[in-house]
PDB file of N, CA and C in Angstrom:
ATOM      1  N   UNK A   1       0.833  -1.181   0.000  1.00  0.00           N
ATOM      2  CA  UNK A   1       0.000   0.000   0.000  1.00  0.00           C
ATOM      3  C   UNK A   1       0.875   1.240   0.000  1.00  0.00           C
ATOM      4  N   UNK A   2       0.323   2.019  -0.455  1.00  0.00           N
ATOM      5  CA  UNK A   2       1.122   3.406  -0.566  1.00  0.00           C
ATOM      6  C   UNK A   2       0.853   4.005   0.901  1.00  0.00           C
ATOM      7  N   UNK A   3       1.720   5.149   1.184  1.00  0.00           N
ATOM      8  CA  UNK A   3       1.391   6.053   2.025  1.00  0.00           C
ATOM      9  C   UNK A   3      -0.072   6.388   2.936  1.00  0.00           C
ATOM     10  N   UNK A   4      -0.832   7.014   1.312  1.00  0.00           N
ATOM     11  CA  UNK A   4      -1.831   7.579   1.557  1.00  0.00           C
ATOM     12  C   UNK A   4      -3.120   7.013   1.941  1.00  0.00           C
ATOM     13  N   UNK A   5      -2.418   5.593   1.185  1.00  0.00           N
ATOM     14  CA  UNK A   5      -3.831   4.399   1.390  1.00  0.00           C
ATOM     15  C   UNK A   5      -3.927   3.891   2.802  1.00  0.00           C
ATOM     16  N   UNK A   6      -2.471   3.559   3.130  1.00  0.00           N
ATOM     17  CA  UNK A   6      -2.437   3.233   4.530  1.00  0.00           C
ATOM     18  C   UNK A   6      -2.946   4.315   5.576  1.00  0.00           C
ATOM     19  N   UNK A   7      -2.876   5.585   5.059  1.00  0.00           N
ATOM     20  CA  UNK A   7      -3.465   6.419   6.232  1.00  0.00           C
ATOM     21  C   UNK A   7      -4.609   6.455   6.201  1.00  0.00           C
ATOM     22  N   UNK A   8      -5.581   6.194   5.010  1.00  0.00           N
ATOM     23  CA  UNK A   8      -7.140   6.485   4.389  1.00  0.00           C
ATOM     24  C   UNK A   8      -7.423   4.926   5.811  1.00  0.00           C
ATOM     25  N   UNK A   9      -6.481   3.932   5.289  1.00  0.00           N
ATOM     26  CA  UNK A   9      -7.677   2.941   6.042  1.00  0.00           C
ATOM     27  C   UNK A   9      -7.043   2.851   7.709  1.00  0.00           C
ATOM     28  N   UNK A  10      -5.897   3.353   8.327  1.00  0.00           N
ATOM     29  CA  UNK A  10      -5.930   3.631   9.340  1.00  0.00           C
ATOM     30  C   UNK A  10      -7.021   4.443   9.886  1.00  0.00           C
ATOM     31  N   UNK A  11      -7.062   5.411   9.610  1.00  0.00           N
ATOM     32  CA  UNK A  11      -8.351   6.420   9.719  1.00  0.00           C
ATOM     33  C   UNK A  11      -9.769   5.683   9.121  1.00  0.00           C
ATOM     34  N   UNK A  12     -10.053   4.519   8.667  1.00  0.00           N
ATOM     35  CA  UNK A  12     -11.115   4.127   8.684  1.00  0.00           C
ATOM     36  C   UNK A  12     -11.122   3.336   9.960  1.00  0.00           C
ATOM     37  N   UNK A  13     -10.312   2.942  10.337  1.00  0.00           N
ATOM     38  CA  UNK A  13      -9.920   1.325  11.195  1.00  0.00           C
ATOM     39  C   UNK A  13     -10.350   1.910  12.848  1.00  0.00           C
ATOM     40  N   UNK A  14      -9.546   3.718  12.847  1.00  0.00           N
ATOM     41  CA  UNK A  14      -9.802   4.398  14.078  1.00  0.00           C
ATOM     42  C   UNK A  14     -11.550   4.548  13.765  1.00  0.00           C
ATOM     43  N   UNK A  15     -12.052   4.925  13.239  1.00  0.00           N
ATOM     44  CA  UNK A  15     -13.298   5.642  13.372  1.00  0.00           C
ATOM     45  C   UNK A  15     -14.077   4.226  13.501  1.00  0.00           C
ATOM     46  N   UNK A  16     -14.123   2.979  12.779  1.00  0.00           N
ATOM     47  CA  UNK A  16     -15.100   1.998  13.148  1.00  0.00           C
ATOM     48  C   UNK A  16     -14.939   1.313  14.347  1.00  0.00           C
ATOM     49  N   UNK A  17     -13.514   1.895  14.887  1.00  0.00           N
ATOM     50  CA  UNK A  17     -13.141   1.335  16.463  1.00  0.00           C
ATOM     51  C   UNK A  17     -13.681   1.982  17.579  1.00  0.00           C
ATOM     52  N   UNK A  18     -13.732   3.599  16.840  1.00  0.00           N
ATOM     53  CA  UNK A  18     -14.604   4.603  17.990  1.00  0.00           C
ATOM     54  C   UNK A  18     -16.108   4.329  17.943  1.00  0.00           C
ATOM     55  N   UNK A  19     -16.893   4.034  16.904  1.00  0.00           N
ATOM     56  CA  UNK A  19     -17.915   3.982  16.978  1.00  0.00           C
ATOM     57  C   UNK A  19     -18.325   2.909  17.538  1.00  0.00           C
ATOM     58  N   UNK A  20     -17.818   1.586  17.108  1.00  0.00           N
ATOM     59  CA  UNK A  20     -17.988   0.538  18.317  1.00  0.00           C
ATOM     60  C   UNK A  20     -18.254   0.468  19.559  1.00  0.00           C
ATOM     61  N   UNK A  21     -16.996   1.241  20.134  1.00  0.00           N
ATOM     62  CA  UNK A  21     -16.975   1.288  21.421  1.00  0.00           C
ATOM     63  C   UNK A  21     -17.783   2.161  21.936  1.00  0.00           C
ATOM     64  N   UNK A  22     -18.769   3.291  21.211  1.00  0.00           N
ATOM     65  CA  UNK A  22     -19.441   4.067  21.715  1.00  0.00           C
ATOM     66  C   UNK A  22     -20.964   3.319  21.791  1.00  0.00           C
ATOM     67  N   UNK A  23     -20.881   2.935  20.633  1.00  0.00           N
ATOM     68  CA  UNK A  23     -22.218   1.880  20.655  1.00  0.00           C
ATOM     69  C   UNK A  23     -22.487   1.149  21.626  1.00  0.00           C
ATOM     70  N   UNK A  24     -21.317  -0.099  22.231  1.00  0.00           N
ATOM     71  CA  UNK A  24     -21.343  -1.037  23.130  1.00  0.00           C
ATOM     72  C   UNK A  24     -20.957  -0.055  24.374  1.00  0.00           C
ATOM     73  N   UNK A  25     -21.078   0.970  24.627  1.00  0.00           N
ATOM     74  CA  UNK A  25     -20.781   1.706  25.752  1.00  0.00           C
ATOM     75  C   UNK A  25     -19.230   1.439  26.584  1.00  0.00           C
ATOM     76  N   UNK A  26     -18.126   0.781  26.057  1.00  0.00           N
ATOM     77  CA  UNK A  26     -16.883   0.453  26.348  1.00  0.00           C
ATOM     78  C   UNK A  26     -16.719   2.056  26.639  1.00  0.00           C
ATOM     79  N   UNK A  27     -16.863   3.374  25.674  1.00  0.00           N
ATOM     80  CA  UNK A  27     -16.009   4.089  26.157  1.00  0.00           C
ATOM     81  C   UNK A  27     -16.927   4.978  27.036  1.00  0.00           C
ATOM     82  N   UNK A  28     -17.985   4.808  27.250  1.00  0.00           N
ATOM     83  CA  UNK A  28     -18.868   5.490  28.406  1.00  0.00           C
ATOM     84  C   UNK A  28     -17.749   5.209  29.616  1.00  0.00           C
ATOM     85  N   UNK A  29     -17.455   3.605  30.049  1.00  0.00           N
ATOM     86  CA  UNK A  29     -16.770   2.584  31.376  1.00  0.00           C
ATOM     87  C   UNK A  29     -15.351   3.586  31.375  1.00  0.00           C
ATOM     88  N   UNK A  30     -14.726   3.819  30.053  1.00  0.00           N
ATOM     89  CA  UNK A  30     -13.532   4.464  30.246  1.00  0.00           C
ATOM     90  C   UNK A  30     -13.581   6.344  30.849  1.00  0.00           C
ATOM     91  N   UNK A  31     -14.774   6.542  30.176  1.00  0.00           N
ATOM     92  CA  UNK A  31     -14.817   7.809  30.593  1.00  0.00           C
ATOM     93  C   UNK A  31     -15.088   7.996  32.675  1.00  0.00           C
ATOM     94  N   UNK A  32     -16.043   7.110  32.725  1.00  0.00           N
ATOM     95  CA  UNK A  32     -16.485   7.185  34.069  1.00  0.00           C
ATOM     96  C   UNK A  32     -15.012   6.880  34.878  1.00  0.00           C
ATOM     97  N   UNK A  33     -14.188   5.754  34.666  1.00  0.00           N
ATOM     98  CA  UNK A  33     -12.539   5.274  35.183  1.00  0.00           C
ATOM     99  C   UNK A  33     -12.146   6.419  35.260  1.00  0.00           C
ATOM    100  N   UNK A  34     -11.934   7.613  34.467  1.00  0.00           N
ATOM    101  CA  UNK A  34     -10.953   8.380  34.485  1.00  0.00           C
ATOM    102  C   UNK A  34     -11.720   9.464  35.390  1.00  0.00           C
ATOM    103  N   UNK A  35     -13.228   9.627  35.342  1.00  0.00           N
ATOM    104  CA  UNK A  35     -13.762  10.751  36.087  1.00  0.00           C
ATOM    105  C   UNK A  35     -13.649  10.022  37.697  1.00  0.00           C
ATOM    106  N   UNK A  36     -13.321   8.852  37.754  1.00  0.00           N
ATOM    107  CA  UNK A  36     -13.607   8.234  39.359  1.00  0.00           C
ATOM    108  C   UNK A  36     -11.855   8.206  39.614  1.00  0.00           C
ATOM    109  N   UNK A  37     -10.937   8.183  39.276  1.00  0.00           N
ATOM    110  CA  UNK A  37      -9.528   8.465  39.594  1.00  0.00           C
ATOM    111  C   UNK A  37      -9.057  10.203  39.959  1.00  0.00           C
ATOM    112  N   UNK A  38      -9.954  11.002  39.148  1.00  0.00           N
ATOM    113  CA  UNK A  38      -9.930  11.966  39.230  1.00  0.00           C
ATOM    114  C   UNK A  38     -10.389  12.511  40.278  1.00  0.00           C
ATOM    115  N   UNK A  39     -11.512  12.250  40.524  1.00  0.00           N
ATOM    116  CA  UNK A  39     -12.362  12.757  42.102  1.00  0.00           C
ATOM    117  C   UNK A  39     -11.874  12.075  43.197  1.00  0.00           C
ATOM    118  N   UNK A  40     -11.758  10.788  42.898  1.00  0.00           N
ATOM    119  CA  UNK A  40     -11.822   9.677  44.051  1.00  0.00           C
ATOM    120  C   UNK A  40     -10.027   9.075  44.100  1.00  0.00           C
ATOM    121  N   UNK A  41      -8.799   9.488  44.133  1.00  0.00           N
ATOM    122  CA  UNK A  41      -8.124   8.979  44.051  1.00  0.00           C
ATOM    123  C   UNK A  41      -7.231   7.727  44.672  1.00  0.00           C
ATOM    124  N   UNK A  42      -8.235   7.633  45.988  1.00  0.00           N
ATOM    125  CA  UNK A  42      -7.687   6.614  46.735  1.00  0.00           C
ATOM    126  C   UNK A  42      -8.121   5.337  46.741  1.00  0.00           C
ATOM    127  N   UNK A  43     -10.001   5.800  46.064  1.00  0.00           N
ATOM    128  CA  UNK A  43     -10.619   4.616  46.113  1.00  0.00           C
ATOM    129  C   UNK A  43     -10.443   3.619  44.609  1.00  0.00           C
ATOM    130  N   UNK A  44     -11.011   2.819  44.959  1.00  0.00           N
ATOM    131  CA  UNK A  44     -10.506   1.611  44.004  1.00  0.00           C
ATOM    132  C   UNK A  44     -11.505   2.320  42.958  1.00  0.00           C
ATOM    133  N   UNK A  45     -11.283   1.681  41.823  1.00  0.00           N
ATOM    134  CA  UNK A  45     -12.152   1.523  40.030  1.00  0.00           C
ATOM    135  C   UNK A  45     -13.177   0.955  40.488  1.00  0.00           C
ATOM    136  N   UNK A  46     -14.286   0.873  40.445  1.00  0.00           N
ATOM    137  CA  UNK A  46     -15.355  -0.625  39.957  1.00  0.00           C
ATOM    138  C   UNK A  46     -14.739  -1.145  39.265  1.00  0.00           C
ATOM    139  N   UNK A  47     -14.972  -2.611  39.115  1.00  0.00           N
ATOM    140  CA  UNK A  47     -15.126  -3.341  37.696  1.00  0.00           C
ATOM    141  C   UNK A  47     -16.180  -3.009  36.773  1.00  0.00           C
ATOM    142  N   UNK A  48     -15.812  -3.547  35.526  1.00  0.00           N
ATOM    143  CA  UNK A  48     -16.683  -3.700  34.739  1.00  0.00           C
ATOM    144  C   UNK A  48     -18.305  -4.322  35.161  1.00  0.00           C
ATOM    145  N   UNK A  49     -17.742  -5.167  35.677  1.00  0.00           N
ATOM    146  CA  UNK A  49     -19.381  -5.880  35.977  1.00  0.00           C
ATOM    147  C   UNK A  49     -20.109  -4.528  36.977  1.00  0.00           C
ATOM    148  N   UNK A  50     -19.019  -4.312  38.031  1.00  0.00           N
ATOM    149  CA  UNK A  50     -19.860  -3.465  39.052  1.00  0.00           C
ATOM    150  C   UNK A  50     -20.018  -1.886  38.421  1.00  0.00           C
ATOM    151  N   UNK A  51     -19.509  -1.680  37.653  1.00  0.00           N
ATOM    152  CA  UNK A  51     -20.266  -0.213  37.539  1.00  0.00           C
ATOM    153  C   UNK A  51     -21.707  -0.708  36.192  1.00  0.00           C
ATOM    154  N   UNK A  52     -21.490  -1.567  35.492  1.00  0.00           N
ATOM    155  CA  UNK A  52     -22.852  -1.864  35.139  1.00  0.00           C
ATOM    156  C   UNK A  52     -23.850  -2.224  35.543  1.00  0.00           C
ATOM    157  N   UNK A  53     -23.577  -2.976  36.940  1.00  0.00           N
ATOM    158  CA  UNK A  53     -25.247  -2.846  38.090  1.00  0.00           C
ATOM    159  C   UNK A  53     -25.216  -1.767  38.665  1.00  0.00           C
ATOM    160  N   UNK A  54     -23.952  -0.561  38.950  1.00  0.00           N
ATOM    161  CA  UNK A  54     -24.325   0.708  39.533  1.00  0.00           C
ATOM    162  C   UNK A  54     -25.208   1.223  38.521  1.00  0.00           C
ATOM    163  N   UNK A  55     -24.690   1.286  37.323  1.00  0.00           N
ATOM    164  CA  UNK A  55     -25.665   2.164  35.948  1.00  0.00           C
ATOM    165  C   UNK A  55     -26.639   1.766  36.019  1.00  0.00           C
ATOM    166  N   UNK A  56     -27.233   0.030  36.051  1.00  0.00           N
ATOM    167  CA  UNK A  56     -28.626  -0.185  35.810  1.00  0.00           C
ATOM    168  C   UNK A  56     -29.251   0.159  37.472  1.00  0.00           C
ATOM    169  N   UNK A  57     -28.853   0.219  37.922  1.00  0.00           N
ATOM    170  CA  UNK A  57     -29.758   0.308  39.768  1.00  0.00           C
ATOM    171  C   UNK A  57     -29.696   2.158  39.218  1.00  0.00           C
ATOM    172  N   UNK A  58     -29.356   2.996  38.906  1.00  0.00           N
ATOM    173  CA  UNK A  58     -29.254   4.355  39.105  1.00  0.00           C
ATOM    174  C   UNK A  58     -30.218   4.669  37.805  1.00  0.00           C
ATOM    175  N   UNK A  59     -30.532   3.759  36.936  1.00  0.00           N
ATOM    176  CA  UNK A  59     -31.678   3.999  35.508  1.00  0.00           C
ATOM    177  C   UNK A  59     -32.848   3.608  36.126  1.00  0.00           C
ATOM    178  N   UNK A  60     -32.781   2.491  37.177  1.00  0.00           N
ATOM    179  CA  UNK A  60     -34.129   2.075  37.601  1.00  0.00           C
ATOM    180  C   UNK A  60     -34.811   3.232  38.509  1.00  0.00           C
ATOM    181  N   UNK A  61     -33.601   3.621  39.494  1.00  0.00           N
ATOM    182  CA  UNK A  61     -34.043   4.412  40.389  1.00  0.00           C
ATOM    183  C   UNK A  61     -34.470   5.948  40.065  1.00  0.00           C
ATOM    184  N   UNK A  62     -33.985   6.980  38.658  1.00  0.00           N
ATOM    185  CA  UNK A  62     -34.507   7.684  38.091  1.00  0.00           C
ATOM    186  C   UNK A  62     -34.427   7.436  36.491  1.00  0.00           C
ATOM    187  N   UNK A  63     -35.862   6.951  36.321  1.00  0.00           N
ATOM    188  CA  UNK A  63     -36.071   6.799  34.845  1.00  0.00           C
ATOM    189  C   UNK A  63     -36.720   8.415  34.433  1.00  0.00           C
ATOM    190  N   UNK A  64     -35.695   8.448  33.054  1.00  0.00           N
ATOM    191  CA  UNK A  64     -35.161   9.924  32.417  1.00  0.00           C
ATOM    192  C   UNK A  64     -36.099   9.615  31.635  1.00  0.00           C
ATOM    193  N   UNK A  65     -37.277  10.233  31.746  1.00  0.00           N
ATOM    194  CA  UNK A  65     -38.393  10.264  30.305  1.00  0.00           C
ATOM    195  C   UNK A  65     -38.908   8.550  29.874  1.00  0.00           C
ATOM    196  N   UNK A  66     -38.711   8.002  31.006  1.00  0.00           N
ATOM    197  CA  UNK A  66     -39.418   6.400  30.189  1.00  0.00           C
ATOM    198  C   UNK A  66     -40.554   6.323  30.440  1.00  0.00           C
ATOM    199  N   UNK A  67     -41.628   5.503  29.952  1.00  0.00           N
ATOM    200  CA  UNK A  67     -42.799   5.874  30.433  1.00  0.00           C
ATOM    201  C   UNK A  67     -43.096   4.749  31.292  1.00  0.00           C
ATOM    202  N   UNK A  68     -42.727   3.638  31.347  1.00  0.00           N
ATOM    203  CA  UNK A  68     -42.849   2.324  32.635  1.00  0.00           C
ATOM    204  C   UNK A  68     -41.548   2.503  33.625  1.00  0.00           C
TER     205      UNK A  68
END
């Protein structure tokens, strides 16, 4: 591949990697990691598993416009 091609599909390779992860909410988990190191520096990360029953217990407990 030339140069330019390799950068065309790097830059495809980044963008279907970002959108992925935005879809499957991977980079929601990363964003929250870095906002909980930031505030909280002593306390531990959740895991993965545990900040996804914090998210679903905190959707149950205020549902944003759902109607059930």
């Amino acid at each position: 591949m030339t140069a330019p091609v390799a950068l065309t599909a790097r830059h495809w390779a980044r963008t279907v990697r970002w959108y992925l992860r935005e879809l499957m909410g991977e980079a929601e988990y990363d964003r929250y990691c870095e906002r909980h190191r930031r505030h909280h520096p002593k306390a531990p990360v959740p895991t993965r598993r545990e900040y996804d029953v914090l998210r679903t217990l905190r959707r149950e407990e205020q549902p944003e416009g759902r109607c059930c």
